[in-house]
PDB file of N, CA and C in Angstrom:
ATOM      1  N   UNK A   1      91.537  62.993 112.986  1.00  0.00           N
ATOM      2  CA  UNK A   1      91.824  64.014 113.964  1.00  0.00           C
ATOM      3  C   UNK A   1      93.210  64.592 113.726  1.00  0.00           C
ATOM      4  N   UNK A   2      94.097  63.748 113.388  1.00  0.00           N
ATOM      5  CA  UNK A   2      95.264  64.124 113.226  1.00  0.00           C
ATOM      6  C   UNK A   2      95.752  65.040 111.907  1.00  0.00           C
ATOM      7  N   UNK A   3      94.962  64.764 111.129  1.00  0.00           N
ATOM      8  CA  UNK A   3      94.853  66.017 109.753  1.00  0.00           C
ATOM      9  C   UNK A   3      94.348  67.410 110.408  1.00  0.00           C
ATOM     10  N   UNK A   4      93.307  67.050 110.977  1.00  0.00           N
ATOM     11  CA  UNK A   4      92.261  68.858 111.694  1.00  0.00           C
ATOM     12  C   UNK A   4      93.664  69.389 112.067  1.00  0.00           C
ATOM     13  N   UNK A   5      94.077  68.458 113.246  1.00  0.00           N
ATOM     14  CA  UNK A   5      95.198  69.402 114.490  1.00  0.00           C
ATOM     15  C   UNK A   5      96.383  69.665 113.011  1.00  0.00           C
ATOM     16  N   UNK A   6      97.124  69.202 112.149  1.00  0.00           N
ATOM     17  CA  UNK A   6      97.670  69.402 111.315  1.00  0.00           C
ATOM     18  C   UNK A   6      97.441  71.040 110.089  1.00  0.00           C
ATOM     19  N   UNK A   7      96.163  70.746 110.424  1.00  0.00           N
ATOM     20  CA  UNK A   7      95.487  72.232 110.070  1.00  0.00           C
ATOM     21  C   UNK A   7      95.553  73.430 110.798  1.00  0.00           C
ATOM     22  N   UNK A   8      95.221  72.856 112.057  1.00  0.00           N
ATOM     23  CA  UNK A   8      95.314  73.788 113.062  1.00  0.00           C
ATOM     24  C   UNK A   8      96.354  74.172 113.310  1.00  0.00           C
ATOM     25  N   UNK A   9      97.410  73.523 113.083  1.00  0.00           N
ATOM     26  CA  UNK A   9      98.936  74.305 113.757  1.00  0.00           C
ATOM     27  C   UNK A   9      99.185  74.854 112.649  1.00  0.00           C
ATOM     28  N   UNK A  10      98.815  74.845 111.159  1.00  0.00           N
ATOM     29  CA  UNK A  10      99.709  75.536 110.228  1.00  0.00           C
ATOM     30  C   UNK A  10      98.696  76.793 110.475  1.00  0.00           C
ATOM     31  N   UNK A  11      97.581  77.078 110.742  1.00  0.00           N
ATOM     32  CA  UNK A  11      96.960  78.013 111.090  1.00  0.00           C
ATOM     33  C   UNK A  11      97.290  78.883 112.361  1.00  0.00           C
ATOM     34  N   UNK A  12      97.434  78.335 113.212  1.00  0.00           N
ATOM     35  CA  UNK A  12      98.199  79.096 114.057  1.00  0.00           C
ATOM     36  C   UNK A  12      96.327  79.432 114.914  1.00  0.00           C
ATOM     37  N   UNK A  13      95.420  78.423 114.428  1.00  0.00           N
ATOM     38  CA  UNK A  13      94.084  78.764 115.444  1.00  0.00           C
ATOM     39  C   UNK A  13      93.937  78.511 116.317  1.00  0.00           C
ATOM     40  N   UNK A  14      92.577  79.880 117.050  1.00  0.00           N
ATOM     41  CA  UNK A  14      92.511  80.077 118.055  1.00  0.00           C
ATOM     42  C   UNK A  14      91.117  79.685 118.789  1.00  0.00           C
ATOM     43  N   UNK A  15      90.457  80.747 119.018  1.00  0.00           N
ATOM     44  CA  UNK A  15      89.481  80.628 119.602  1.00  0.00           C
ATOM     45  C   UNK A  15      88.552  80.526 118.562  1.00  0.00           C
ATOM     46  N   UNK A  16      88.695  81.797 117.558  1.00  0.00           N
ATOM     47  CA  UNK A  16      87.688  82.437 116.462  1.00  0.00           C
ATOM     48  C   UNK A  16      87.134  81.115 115.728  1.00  0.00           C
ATOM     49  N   UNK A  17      88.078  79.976 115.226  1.00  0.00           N
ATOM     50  CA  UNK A  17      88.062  79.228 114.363  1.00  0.00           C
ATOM     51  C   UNK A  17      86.602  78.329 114.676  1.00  0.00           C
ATOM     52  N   UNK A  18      86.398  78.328 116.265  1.00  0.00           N
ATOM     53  CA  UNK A  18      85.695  77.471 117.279  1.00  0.00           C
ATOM     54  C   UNK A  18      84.363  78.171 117.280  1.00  0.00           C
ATOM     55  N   UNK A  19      84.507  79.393 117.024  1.00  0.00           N
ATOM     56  CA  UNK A  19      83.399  80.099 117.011  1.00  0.00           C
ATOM     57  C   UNK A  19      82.902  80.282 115.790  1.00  0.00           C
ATOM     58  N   UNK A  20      83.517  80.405 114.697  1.00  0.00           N
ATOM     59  CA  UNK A  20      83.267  80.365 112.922  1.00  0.00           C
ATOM     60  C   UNK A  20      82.573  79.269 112.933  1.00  0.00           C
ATOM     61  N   UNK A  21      83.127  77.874 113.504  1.00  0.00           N
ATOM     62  CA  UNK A  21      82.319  76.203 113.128  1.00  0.00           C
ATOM     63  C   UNK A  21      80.846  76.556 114.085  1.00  0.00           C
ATOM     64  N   UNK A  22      81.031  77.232 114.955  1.00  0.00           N
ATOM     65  CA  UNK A  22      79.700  77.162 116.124  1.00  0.00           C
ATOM     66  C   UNK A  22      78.841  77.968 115.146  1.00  0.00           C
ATOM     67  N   UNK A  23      78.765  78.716 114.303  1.00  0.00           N
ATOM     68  CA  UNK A  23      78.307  79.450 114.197  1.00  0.00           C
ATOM     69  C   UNK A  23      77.392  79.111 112.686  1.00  0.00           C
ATOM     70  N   UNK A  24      78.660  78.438 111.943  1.00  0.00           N
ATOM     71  CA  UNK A  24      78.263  78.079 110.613  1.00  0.00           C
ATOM     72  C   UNK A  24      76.853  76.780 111.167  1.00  0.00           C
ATOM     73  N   UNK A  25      77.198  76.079 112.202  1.00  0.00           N
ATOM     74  CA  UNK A  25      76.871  74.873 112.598  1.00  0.00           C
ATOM     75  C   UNK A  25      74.991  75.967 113.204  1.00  0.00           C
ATOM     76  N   UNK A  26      74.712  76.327 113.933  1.00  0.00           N
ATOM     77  CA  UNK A  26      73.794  77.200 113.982  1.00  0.00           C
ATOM     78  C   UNK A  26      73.283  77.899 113.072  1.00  0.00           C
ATOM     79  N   UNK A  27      73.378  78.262 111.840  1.00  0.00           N
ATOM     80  CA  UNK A  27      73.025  78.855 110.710  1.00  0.00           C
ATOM     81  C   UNK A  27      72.108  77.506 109.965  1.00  0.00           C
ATOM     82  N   UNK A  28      72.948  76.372 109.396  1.00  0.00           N
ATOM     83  CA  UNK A  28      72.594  75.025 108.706  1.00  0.00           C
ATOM     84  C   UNK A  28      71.428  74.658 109.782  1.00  0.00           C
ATOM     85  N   UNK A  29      71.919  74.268 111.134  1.00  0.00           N
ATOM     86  CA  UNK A  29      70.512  74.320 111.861  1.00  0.00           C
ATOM     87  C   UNK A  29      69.482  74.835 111.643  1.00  0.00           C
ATOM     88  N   UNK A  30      69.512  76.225 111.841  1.00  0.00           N
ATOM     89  CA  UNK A  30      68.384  77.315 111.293  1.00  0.00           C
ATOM     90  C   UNK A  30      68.002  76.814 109.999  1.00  0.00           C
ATOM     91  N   UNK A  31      68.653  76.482 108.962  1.00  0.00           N
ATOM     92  CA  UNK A  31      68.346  76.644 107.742  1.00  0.00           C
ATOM     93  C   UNK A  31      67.295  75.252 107.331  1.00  0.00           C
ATOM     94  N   UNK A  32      67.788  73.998 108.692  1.00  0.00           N
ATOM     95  CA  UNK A  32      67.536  72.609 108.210  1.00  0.00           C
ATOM     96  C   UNK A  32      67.969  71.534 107.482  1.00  0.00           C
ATOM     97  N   UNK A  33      69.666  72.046 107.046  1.00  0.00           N
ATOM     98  CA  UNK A  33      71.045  71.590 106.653  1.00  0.00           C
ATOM     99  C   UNK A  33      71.163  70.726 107.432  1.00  0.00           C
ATOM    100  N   UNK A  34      70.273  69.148 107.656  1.00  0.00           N
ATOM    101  CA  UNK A  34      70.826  68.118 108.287  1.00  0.00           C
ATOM    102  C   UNK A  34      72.308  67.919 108.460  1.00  0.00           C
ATOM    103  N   UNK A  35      72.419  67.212 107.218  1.00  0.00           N
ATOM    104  CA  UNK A  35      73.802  67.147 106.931  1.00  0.00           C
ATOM    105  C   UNK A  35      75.298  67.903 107.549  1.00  0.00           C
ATOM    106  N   UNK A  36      75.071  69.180 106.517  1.00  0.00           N
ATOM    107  CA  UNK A  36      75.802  70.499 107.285  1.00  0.00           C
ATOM    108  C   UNK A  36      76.049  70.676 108.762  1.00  0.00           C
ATOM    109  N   UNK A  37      74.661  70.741 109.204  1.00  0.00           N
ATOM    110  CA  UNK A  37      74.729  71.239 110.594  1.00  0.00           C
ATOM    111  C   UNK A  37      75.238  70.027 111.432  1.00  0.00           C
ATOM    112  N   UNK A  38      75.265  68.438 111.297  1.00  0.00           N
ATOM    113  CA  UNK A  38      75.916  67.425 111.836  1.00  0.00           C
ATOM    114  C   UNK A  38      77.824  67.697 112.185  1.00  0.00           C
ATOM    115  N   UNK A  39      78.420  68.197 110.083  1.00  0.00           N
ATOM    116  CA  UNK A  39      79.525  68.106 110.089  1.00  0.00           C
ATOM    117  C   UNK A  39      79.694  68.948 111.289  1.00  0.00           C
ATOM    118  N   UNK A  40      79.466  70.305 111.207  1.00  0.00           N
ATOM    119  CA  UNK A  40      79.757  71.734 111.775  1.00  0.00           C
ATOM    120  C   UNK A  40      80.044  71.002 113.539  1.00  0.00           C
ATOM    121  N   UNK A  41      78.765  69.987 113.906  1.00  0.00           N
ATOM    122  CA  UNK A  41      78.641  69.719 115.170  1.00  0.00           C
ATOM    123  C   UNK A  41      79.644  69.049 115.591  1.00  0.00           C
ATOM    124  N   UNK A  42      80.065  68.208 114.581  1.00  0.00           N
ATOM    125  CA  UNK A  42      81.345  67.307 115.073  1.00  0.00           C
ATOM    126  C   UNK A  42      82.657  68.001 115.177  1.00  0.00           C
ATOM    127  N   UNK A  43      82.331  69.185 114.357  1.00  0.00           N
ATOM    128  CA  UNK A  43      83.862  69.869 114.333  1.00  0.00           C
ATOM    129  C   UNK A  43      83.821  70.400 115.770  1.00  0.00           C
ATOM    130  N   UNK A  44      82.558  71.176 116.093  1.00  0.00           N
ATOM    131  CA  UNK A  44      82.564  72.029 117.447  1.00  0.00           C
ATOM    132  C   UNK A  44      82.777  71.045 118.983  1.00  0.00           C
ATOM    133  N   UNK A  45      82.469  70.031 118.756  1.00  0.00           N
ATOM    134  CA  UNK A  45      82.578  68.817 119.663  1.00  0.00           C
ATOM    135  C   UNK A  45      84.128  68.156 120.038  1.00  0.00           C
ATOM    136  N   UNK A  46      84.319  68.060 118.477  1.00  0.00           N
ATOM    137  CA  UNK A  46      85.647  67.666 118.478  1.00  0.00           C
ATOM    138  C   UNK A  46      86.813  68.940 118.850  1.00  0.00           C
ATOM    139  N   UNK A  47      86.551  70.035 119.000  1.00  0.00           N
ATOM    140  CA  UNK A  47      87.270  70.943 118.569  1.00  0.00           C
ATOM    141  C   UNK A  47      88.810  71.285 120.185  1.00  0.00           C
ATOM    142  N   UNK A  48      88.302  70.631 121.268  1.00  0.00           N
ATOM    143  CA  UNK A  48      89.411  69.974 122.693  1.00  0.00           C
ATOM    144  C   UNK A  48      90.127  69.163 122.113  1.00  0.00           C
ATOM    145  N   UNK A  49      90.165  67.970 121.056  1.00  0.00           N
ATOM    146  CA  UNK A  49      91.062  67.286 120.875  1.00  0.00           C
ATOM    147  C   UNK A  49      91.623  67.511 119.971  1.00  0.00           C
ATOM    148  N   UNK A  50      91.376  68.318 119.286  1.00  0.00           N
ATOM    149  CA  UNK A  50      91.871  69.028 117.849  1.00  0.00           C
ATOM    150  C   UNK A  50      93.326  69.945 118.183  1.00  0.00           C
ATOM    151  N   UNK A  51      92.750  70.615 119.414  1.00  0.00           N
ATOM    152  CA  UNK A  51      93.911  71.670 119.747  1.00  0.00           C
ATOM    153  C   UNK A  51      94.651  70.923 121.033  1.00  0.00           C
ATOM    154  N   UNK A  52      94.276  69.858 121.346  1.00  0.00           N
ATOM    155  CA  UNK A  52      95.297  68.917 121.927  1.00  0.00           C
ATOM    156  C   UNK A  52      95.966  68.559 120.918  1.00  0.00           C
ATOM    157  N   UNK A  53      95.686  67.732 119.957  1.00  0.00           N
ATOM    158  CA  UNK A  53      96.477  66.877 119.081  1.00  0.00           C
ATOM    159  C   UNK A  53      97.240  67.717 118.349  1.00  0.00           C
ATOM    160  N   UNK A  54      96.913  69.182 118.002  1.00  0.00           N
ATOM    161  CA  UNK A  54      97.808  70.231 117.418  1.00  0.00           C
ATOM    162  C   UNK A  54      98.908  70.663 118.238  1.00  0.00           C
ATOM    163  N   UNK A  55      98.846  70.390 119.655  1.00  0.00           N
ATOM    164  CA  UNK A  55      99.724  71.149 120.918  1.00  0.00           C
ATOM    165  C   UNK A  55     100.913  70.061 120.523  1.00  0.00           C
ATOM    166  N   UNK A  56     100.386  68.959 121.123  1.00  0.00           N
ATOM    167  CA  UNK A  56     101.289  67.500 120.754  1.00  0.00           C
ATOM    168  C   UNK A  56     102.537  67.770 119.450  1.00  0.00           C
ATOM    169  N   UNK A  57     102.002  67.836 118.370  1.00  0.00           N
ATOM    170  CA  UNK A  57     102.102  67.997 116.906  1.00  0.00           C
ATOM    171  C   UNK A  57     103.390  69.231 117.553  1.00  0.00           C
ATOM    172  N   UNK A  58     102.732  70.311 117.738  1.00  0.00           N
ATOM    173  CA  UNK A  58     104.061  71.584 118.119  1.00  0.00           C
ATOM    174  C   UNK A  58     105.012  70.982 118.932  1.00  0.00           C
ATOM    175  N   UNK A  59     104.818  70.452 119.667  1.00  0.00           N
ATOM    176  CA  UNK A  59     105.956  70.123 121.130  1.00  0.00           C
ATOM    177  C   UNK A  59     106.870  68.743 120.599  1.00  0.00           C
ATOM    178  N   UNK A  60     106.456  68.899 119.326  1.00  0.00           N
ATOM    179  CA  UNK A  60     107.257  67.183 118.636  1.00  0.00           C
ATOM    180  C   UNK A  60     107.141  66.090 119.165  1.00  0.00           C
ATOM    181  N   UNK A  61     106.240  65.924 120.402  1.00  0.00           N
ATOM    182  CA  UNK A  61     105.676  64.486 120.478  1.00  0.00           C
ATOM    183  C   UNK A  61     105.637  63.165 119.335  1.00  0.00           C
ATOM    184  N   UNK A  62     105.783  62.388 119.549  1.00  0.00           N
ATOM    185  CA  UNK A  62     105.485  61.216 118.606  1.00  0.00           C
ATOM    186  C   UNK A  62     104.095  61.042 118.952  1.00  0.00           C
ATOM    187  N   UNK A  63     103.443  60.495 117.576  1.00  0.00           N
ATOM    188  CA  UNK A  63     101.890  60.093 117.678  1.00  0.00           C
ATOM    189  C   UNK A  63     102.036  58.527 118.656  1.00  0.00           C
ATOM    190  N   UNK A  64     101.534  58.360 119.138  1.00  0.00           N
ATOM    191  CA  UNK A  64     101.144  57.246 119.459  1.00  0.00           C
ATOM    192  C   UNK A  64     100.428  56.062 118.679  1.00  0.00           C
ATOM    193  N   UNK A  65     100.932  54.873 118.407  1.00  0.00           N
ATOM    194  CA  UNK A  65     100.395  54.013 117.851  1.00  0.00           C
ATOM    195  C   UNK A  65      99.104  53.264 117.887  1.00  0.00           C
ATOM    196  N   UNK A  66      98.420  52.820 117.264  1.00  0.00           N
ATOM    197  CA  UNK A  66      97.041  52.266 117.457  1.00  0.00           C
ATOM    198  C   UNK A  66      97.275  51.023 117.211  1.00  0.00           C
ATOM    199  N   UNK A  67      96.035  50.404 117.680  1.00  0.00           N
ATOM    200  CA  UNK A  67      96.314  49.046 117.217  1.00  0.00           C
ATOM    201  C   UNK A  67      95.668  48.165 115.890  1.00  0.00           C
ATOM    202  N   UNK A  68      94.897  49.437 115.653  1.00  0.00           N
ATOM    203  CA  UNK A  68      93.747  49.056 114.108  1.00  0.00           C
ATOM    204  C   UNK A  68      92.699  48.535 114.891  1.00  0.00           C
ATOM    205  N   UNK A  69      92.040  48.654 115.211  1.00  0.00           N
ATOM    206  CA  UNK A  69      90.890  47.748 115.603  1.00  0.00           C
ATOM    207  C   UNK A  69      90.058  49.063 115.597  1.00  0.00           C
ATOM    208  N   UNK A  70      88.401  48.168 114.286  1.00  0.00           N
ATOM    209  CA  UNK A  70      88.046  49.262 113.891  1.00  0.00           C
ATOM    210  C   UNK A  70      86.599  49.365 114.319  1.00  0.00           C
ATOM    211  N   UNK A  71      86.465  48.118 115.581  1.00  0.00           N
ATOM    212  CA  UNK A  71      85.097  48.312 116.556  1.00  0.00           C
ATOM    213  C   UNK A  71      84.321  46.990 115.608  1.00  0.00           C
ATOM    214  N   UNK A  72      83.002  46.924 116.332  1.00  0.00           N
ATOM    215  CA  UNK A  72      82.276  45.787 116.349  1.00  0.00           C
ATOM    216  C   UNK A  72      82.523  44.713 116.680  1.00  0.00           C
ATOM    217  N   UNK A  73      82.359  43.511 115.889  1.00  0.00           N
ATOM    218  CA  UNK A  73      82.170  42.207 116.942  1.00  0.00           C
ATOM    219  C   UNK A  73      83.143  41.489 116.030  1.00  0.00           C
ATOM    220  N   UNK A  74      84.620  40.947 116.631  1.00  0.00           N
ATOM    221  CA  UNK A  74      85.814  40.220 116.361  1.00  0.00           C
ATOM    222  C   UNK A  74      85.356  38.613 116.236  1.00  0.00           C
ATOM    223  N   UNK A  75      84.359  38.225 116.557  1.00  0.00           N
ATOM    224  CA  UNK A  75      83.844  36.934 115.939  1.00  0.00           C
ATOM    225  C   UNK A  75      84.119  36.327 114.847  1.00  0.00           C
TER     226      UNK A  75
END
């Protein structure tokens, strides 16, 4: 996420960008571009935290740390 929003601020994107992925993402649909039309979906899904994490990124926030934990069962 933090690469996209990294993209996004050197881009300076807006709305259009949201509508280019919606759109490409609806086309691959149409077409039957499993694949394609998944990425496109995640971009359009993801695309609130993208321009959060880009806002952050402008306002010089520090990222916040994680703790690595990369899900499933710690057993």
């Amino acid at each position: 996420m933090a690469e996209a929003a990294r993209l996004v601020l050197g881009m300076g994107a807006e709305r259009a960008e949201k509508a280019l992925a919606y759109r490409l993402y609806s086309l691959a649909e149409r077409k039957r571009w499993a694949d394609e039309a998944h990425a496109y979906n995640i971009l359009v899904t993801s695309w609130p935290q993208i321009q959060a994490e880009a806002a952050r990124l402008a306002a010089g926030v520090p990222e916040q740390a994680g703790f690595g934990f990369s899900g499933g069962d710690a057993s």
